[in-house]
Protein backbone atom coordinates (compact mmCIF):
# COMPACT_ATOMS: atom_id res chain seq x y z
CA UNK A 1 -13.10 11.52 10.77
CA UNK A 2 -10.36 14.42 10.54
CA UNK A 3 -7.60 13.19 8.35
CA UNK A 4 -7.06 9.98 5.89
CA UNK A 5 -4.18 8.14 5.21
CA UNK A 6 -3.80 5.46 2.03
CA UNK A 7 -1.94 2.48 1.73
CA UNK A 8 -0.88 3.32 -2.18
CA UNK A 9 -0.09 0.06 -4.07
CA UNK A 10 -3.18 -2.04 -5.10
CA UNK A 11 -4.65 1.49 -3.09
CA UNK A 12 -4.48 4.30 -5.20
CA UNK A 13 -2.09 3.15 -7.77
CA UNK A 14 -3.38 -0.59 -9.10
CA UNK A 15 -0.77 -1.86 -9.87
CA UNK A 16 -1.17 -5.21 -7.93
CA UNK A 17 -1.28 -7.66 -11.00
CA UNK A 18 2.29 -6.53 -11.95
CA UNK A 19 3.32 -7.41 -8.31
CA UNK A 20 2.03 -11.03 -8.34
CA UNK A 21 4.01 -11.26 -11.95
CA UNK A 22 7.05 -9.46 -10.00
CA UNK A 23 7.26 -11.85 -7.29
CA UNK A 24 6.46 -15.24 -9.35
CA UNK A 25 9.18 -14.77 -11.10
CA UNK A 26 10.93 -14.49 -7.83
CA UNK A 27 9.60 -16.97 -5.76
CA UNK A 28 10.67 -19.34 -8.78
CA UNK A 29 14.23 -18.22 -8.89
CA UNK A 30 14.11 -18.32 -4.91
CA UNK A 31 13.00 -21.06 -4.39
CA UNK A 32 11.91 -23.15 -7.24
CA UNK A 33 8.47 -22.43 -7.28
CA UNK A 34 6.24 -19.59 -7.55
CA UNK A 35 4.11 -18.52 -4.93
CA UNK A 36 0.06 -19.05 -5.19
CA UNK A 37 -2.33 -16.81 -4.72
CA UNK A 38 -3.05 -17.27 -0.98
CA UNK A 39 0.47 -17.52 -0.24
CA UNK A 40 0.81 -13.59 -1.82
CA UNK A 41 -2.27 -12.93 0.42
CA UNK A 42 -0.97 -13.60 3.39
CA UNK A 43 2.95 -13.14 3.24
CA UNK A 44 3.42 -11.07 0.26
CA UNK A 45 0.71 -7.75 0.13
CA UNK A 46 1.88 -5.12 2.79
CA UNK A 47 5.01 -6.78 3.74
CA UNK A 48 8.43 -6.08 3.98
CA UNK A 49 11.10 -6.97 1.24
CA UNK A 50 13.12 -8.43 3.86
CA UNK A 51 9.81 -10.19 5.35
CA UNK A 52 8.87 -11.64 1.65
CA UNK A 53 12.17 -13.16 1.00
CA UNK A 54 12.69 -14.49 4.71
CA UNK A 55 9.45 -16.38 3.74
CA UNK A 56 10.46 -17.55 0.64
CA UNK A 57 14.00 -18.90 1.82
CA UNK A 58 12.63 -20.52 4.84
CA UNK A 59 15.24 -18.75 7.01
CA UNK A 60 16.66 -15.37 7.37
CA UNK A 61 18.77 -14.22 4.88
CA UNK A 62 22.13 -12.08 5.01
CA UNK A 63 21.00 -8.43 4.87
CA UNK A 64 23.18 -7.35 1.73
CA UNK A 65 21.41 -10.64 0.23
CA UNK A 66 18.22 -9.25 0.78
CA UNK A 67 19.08 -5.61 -0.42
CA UNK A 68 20.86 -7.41 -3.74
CA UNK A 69 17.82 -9.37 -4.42
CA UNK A 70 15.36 -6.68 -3.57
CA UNK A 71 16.64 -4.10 -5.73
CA UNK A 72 16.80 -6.37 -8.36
CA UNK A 73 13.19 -7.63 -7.77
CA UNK A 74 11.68 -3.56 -7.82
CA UNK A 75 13.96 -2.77 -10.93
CA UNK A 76 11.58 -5.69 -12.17
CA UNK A 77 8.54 -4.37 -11.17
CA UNK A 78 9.25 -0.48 -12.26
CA UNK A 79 9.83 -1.50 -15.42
CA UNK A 80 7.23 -3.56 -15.94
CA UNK A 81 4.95 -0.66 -14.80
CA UNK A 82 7.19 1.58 -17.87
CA UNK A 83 6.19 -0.80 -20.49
CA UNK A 84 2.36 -1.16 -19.12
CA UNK A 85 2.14 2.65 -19.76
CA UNK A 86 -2.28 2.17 -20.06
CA UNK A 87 -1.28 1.34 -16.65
CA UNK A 88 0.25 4.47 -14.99
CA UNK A 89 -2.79 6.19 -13.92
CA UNK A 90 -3.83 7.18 -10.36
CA UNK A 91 -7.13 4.32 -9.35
CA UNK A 92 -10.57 5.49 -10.77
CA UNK A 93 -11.84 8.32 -8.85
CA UNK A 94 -8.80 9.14 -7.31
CA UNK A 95 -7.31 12.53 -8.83
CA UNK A 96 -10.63 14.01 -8.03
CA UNK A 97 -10.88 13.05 -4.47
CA UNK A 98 -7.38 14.12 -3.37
CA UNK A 99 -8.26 17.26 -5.26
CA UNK A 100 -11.01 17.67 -2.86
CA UNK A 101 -8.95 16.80 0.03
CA UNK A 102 -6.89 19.35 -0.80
CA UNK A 103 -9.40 22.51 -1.22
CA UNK A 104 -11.05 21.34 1.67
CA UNK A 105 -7.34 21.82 3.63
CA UNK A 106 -8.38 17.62 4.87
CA UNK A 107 -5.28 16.30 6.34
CA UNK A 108 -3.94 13.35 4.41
CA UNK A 109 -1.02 11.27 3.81
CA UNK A 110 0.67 7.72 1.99
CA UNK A 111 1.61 4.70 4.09
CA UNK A 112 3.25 2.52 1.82
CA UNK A 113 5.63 -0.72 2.49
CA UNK A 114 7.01 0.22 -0.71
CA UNK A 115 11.33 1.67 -0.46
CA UNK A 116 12.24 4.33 -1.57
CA UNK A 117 13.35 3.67 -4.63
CA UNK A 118 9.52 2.65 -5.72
CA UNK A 119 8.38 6.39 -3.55
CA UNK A 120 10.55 8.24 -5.50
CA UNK A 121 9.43 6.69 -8.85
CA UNK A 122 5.59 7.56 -8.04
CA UNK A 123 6.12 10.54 -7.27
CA UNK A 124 7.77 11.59 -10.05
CA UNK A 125 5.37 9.63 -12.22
CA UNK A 126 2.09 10.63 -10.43
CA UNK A 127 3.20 14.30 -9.37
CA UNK A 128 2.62 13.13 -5.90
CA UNK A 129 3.70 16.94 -4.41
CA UNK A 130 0.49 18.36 -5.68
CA UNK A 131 -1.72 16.73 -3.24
CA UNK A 132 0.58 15.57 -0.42
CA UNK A 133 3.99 16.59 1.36
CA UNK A 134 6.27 14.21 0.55
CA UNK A 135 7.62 14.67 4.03
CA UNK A 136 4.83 13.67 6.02
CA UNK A 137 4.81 9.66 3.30
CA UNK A 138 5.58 7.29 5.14
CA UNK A 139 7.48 3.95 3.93
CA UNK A 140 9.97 1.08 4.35
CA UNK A 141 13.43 2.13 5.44
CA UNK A 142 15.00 -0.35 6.73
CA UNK A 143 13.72 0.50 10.49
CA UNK A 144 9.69 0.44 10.12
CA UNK A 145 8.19 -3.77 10.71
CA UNK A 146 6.18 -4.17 7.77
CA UNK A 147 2.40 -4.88 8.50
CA UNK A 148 0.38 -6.47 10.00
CA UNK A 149 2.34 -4.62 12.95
CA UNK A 150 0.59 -1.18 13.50
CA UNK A 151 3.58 1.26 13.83
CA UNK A 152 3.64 2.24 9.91
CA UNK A 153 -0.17 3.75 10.95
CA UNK A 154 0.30 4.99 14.11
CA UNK A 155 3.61 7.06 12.51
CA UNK A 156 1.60 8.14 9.86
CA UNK A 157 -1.42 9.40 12.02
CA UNK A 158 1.38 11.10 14.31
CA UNK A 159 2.92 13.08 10.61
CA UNK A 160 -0.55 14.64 10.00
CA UNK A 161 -0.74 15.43 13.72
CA UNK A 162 -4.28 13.36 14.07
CA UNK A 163 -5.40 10.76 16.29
CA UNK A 164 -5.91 7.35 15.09
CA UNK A 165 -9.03 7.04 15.79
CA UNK A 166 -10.26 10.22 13.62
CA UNK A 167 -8.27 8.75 10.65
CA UNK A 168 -9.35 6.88 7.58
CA UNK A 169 -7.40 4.42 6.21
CA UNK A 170 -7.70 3.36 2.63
CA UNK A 171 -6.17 -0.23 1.93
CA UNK A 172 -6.76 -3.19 0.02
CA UNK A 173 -4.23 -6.01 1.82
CA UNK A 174 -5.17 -7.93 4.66
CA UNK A 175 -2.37 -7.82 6.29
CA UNK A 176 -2.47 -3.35 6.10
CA UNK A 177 -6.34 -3.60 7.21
CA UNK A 178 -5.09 -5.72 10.11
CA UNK A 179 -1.95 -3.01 10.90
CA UNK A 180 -4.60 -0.56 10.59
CA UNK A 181 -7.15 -2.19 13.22
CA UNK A 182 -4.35 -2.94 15.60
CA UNK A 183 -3.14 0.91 15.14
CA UNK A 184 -6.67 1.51 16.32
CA UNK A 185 -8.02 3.84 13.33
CA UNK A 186 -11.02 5.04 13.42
CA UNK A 187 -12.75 3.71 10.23
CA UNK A 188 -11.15 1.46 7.13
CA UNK A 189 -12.27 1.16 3.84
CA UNK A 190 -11.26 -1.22 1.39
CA UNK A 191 -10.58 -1.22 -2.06
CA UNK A 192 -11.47 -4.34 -4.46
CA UNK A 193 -8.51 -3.25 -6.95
CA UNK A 194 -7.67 -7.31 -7.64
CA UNK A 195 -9.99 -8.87 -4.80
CA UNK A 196 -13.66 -9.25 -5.22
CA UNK A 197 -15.97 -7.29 -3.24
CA UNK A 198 -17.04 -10.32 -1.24
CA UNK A 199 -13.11 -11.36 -0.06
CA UNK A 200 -13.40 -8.29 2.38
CA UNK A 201 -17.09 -8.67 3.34
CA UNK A 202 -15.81 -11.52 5.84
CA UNK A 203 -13.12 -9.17 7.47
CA UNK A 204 -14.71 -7.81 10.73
CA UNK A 205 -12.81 -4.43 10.41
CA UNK A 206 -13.80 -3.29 7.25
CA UNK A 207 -16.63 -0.60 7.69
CA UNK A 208 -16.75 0.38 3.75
CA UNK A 209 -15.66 -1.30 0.49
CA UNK A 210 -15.08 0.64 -2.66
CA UNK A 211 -13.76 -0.41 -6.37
CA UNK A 212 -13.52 3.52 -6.94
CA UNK A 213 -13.49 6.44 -5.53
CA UNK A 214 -16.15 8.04 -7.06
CA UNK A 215 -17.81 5.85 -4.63
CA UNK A 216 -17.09 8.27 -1.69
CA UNK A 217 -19.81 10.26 -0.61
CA UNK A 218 -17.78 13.78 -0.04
CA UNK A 219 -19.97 14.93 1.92
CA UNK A 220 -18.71 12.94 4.60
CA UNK A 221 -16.20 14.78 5.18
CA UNK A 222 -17.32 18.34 4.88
């Protein structure tokens, strides 16, 4: 394996809990109801805005709808995350790995389903720069489908100029370890950030599981 790429919420950032709290609220004021747990499983995690509220309408919505109720939803959600501050950390493990990723020159990159607006917040929050070029992060802008569909992978194997197949991916939705399989990469680890251990032990494409990343033998990859 010659370069990883990580999905980054409920990835290296968990911050998954505040998402289910984020989107309840929605689905309520959507819709009337909030969504359960499986429903977030499958149609929330790795998804587009514009998929999530499609789903929870029942129909396609107008696109300025969408962008008014999105915005609204991730102003939600960031500050949520600002008044959680035990919460804005990097995932256990994880400052120390990229480190090592980055003295050992190991290609690497984000692929998040997250806008920019959220992108621009972790970065400044998490100092993203000092481990990857923001250039090379890829995420939802309006053109990119959200997963399960494999192109956010395949872009972001083609930005650190590796094959999918010599890539890692790190990711802890379903529906971004099925984009990653259909984008053909080469190995996928999950991480049990709000799932247990044993949800992705029934997933056929999962080679590793992880609830850290002190978990990573770094030898691996020297």
């Amino acid at each position: 394996m010659k370069g990883i790429i990580f999905d980054f919420n409920g990835t290296l950032f968990f911050d998954s809990q505040l998402h289910y709290e984020a989107w309840r609220i929605f689905s309520k004021k959507l819709r009337g109801k909030e969504f359960t747990d499986e429903e977030m499983r499958q149609n929330m995690f790795g998804r587009t805005n514009a998929d999530i509220i499609e789903y929870a309408v029942g129909k396609k919505p107008d696109p300025t709808l969408v962008e008014q109720l999105a915005k609204e939803k991730e102003s939600m959600y960031r500050e949520m995350c600002i008044k959680n501050k035990t919460c804005i950390t990097l995932a256990p493990g994880a400052e120390s790995f990229l480190n090592f990723l980055k003295e050992h020159n190991i290609p690497r990159t984000i692929a998040t389903m997250s806008e920019w607006d959220n992108v621009k917040f972790y970065i400044d929050i998490f100092h993203l720069e000092k481990w990857f070029d923001i250039n090379k992060i890829v995420y939802s802008n309006g053109k990119i489908k959200g997963k399960p569909a494999p192109d956010i992978y395949e872009i972001a194997s083609k930005n650190i100029n590796i094959h999918p197949e010599d890539c890692i991916v790190f990711e802890d939705a379903l529906s971004g370890i099925i984009s990653a399989y259909k984008a053909k990469i080469g190995m996928i680890i999950a991480v049990a950030s709000i799932e247990s251990e044993n949800y992705y032990k029934s997933i056929p494409y999962v080679s590793k599981i992880i609830k850290n990343y002190d978990e990573i033998d770094k030898n691996f990859f020297l």
